[in-house]
C-alpha atoms as a PDB file:
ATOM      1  CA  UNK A   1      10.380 -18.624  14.825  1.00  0.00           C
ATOM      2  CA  UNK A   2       6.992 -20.472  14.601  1.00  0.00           C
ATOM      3  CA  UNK A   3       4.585 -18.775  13.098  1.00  0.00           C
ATOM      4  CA  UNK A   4       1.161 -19.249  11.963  1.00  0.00           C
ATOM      5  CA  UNK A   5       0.710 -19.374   8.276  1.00  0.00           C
ATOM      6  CA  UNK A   6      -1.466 -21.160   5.724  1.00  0.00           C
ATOM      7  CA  UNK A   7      -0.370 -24.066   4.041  1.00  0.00           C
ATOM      8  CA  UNK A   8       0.581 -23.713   0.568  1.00  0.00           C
ATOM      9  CA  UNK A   9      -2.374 -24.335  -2.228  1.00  0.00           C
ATOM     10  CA  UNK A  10      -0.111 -24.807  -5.387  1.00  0.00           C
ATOM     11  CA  UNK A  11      -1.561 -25.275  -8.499  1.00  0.00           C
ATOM     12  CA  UNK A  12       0.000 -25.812 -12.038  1.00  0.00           C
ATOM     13  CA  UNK A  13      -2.167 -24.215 -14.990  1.00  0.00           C
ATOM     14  CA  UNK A  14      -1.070 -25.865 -18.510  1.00  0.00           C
ATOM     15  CA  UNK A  15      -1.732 -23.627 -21.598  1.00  0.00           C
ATOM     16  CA  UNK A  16      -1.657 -24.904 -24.820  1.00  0.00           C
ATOM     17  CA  UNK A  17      -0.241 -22.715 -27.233  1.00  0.00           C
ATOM     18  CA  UNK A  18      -2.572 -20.498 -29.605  1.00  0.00           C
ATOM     19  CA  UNK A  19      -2.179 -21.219 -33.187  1.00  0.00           C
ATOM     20  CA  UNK A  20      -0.493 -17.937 -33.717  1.00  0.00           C
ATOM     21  CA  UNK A  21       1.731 -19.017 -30.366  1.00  0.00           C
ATOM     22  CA  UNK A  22       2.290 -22.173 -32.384  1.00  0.00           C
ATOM     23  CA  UNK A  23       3.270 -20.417 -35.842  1.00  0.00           C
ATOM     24  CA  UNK A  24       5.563 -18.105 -34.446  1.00  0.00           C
ATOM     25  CA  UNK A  25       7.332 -20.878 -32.293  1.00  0.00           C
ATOM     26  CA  UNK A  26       8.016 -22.787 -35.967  1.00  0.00           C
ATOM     27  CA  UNK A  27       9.343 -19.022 -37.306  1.00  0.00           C
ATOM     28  CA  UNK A  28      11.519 -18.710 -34.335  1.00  0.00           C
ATOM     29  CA  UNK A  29      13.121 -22.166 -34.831  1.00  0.00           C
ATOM     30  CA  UNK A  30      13.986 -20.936 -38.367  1.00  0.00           C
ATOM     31  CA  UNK A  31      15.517 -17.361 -37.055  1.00  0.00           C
ATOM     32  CA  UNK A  32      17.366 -19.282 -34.143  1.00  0.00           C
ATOM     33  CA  UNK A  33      18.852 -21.527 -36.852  1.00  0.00           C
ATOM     34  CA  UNK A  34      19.607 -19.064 -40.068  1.00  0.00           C
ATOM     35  CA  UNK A  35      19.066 -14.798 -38.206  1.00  0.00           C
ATOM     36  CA  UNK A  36      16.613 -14.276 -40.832  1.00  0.00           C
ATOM     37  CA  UNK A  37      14.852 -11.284 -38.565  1.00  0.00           C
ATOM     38  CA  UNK A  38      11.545 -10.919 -41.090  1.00  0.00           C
ATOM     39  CA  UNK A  39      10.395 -14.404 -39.609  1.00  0.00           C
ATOM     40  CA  UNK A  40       9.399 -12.879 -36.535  1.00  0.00           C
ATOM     41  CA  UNK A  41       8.821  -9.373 -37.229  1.00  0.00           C
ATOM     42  CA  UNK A  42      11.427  -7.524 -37.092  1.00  0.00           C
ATOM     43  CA  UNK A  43      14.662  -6.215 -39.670  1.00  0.00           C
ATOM     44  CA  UNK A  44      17.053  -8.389 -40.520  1.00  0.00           C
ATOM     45  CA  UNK A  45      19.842  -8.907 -37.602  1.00  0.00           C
ATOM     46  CA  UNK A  46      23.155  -6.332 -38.489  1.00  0.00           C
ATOM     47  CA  UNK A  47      26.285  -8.453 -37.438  1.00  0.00           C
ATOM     48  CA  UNK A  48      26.776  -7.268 -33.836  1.00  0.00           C
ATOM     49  CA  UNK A  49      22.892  -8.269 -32.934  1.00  0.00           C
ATOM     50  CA  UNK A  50      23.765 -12.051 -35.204  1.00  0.00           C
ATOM     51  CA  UNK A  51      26.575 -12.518 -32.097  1.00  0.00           C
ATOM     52  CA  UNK A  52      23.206 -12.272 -29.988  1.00  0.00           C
ATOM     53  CA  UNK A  53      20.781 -14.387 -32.000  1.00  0.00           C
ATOM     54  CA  UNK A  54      19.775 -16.776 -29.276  1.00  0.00           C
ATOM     55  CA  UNK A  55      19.300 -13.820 -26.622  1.00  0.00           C
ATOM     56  CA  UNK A  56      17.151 -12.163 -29.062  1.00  0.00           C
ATOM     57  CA  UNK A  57      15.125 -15.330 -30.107  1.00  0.00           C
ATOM     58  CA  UNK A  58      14.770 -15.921 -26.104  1.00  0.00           C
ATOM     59  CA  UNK A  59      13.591 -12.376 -25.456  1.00  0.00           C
ATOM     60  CA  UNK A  60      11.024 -13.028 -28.445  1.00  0.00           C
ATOM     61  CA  UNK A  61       9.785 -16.332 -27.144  1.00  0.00           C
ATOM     62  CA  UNK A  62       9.356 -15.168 -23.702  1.00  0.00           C
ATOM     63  CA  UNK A  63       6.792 -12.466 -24.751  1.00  0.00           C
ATOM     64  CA  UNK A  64       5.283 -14.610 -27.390  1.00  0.00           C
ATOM     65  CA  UNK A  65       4.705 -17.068 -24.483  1.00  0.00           C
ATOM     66  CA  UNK A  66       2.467 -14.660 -22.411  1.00  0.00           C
ATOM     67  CA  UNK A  67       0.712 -12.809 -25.475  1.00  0.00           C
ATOM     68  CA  UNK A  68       1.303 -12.102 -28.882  1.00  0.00           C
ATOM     69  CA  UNK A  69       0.678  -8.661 -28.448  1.00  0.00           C
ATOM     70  CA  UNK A  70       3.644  -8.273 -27.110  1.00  0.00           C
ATOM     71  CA  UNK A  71       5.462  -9.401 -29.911  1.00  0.00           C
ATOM     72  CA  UNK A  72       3.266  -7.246 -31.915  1.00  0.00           C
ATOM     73  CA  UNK A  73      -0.386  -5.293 -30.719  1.00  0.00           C
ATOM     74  CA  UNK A  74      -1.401  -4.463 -34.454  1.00  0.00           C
ATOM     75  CA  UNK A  75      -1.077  -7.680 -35.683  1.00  0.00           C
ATOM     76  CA  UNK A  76      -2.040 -10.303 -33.485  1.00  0.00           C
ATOM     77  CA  UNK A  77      -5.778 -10.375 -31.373  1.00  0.00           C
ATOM     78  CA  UNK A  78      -6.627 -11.138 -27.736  1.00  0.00           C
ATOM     79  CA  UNK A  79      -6.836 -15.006 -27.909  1.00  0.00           C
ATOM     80  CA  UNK A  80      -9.335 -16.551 -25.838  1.00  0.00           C
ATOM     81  CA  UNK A  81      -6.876 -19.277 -24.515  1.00  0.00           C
ATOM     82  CA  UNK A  82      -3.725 -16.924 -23.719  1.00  0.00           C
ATOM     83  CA  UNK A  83      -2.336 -16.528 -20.799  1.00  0.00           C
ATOM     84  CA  UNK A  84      -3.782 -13.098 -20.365  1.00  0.00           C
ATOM     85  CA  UNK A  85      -7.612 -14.616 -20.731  1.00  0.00           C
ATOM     86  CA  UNK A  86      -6.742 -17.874 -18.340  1.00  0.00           C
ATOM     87  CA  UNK A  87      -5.419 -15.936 -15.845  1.00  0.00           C
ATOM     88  CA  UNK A  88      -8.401 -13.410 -16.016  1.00  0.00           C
ATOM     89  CA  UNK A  89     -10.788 -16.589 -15.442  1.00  0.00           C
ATOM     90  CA  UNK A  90      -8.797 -18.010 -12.910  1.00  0.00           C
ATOM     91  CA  UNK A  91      -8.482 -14.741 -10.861  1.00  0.00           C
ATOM     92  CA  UNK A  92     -12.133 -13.680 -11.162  1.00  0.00           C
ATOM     93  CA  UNK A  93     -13.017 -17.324  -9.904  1.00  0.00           C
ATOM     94  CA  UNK A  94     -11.183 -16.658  -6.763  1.00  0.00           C
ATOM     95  CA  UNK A  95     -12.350 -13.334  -6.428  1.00  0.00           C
ATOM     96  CA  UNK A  96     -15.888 -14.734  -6.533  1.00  0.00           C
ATOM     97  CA  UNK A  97     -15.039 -17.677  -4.124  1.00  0.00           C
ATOM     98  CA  UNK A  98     -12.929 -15.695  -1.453  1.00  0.00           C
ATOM     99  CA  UNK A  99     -16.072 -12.493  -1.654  1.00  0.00           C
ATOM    100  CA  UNK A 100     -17.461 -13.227   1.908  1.00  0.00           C
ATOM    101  CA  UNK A 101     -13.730 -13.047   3.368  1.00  0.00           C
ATOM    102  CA  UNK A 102     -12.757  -9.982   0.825  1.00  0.00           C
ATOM    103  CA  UNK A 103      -9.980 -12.203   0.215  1.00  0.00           C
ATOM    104  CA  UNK A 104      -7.315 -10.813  -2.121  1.00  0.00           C
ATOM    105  CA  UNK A 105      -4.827 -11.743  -4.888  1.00  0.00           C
ATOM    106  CA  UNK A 106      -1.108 -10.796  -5.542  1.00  0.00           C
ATOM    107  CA  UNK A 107      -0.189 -11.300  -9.226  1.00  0.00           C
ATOM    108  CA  UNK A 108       3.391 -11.156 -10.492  1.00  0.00           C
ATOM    109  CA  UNK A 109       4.280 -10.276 -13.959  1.00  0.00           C
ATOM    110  CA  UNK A 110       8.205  -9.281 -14.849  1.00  0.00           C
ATOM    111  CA  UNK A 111       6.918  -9.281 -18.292  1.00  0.00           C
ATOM    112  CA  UNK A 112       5.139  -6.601 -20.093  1.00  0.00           C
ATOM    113  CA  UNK A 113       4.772  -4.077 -17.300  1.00  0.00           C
ATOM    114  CA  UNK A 114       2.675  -1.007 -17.143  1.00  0.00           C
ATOM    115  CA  UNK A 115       4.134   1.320 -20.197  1.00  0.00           C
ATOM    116  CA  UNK A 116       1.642   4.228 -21.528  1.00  0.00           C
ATOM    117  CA  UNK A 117       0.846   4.073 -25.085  1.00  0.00           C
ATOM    118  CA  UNK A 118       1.886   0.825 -25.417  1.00  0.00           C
ATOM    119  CA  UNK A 119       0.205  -3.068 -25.016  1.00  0.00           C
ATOM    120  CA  UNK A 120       1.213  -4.362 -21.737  1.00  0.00           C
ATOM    121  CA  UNK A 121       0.134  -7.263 -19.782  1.00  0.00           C
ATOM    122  CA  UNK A 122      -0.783  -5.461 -16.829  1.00  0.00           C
ATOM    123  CA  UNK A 123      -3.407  -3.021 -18.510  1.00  0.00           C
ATOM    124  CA  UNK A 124      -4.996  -5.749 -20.710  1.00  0.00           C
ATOM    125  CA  UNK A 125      -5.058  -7.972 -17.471  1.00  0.00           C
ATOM    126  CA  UNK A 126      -7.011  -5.118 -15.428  1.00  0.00           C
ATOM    127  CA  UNK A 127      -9.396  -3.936 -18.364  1.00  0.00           C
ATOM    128  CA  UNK A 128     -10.434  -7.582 -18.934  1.00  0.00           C
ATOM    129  CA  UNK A 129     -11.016  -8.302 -14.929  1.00  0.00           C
ATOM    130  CA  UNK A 130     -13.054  -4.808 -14.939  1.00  0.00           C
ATOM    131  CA  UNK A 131     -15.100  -5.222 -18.048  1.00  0.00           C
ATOM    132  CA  UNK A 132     -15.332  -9.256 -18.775  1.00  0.00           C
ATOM    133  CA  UNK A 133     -15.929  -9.895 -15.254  1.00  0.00           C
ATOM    134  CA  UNK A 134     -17.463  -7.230 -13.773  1.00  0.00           C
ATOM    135  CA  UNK A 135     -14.643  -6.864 -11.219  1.00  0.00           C
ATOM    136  CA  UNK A 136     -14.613  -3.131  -9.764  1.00  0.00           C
ATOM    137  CA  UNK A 137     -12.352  -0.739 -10.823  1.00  0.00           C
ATOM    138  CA  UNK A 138     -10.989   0.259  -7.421  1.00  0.00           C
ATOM    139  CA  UNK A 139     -10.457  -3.427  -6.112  1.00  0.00           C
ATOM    140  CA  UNK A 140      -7.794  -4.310  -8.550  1.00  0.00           C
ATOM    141  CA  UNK A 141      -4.310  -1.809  -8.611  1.00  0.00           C
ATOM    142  CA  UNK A 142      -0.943  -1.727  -9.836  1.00  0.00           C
ATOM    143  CA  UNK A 143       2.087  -1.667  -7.392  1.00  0.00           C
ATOM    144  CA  UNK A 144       3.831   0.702 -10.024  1.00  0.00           C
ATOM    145  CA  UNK A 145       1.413   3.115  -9.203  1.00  0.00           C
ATOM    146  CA  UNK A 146       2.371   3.824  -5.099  1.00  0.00           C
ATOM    147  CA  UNK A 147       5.160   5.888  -4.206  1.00  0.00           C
ATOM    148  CA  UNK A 148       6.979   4.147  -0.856  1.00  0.00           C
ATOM    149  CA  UNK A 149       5.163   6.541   1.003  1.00  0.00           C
ATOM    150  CA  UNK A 150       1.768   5.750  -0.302  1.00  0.00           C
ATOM    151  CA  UNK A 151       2.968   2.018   0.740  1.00  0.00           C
ATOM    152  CA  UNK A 152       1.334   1.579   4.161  1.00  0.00           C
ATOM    153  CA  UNK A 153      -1.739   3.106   2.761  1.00  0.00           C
ATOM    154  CA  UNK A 154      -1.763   0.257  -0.163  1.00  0.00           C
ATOM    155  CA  UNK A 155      -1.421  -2.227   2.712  1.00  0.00           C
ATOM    156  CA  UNK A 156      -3.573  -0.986   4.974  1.00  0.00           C
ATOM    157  CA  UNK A 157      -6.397  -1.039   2.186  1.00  0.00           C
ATOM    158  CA  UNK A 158      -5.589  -4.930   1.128  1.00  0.00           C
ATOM    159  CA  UNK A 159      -5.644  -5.863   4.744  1.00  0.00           C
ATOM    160  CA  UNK A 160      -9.071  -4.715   4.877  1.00  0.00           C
ATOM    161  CA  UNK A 161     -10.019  -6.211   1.201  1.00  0.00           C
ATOM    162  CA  UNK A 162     -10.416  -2.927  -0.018  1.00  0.00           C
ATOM    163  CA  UNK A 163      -8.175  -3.662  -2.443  1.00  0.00           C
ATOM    164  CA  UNK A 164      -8.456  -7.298  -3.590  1.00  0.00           C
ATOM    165  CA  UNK A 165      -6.075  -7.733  -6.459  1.00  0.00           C
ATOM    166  CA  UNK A 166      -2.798  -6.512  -6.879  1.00  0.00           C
ATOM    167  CA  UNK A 167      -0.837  -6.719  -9.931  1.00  0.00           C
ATOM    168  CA  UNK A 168       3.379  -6.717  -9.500  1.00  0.00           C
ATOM    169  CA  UNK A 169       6.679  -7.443 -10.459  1.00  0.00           C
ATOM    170  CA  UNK A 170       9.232  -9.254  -8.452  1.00  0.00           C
ATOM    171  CA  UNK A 171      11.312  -5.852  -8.403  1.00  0.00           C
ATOM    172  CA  UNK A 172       8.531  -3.755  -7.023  1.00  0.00           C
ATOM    173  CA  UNK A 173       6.050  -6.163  -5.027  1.00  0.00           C
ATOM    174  CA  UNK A 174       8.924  -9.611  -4.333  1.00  0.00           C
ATOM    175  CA  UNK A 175      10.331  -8.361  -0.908  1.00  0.00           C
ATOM    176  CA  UNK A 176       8.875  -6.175   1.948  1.00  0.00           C
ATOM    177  CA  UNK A 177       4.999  -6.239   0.856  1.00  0.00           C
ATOM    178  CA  UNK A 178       3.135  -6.334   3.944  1.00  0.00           C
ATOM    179  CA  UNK A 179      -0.078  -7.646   3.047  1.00  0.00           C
ATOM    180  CA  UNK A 180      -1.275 -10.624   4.708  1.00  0.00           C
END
């Protein structure tokens, strides 16, 4: 089948660690190496979690890659180099560029999905496109939040850029969106 489809405008975005990031990545070494669990935060490891040390150390790294919070929301801040604040900048300069076309955005997260009373990435990602960059509300939504019926309503509305940014995991927006 030939169809007609953009070509592919890949760009890799480097992030330097924050100097919390880079802290806790020299305390994780240390709890990979001896299971001493008050290095990053947490008690110390009973013997049946010490058999999963490394799966535990990766889980921590993977959230302390995208934001601290995660790890913990009390305390560590927003950063204004961490992934959620690059990814705000980067997003809101596309927005910006792509306005005339109401061009919109797909952004995948499997990490730190929408949970209520809790820090998540996909909150903290809206709020700061919203209030840092003056992003409306209604132009930015959360796959989470449509039922597969309300589905062809979701993709109706980012057809017509009436929805502009869309915020997903691989689970819920990977396979079968129908936005073009």
């Amino acid at each position: 089948i030939h169809l007609d489809k953009p070509d592919l405008d890949e760009e890799l975005v480097n992030i330097k660690p924050t100097p919390d990031q880079q802290e806790f990545i020299k305390n994780l070494m240390v709890f990979a190496r001896t299971g001493d669990g008050k290095l990053i935060g947490r008690p110390p490891l009973t013997e049946e979690e010490d058999k999963g040390r490394m799966l535990i150390a990766t889980n921590y790294a993977k959230k302390m890659a995208v934001d601290m919070r995660l790890i913990n929301p009390v305390l560590y801040e927003d950063h204004p180099d961490n992934k959620i604040n690059v990814c705000a900048r980067k997003v809101a300069e596309l927005y910006r560029h792509s306005h005339d076309q109401r061009g919109t955005q797909i952004i995948f997260s499997d990490i730190g999905t929408p949970k209520p009373d809790s820090f998540n990435i996909y909150d903290a990602l809206k709020q700061k496109l919203i209030s840092d960059f003056s992003i409306p509300a209604p132009h930015v939504t959360f796959i989470h939040d449509w039922t597969d019926r309300q589905k062809p309503e979701l993709f109706r509305k980012m057809n017509n850029g009436e929805i502009r940014i869309l915020l997903g995991s691989t689970e819920k927006a990977g396979t079968g969106l129908n936005v073009q």
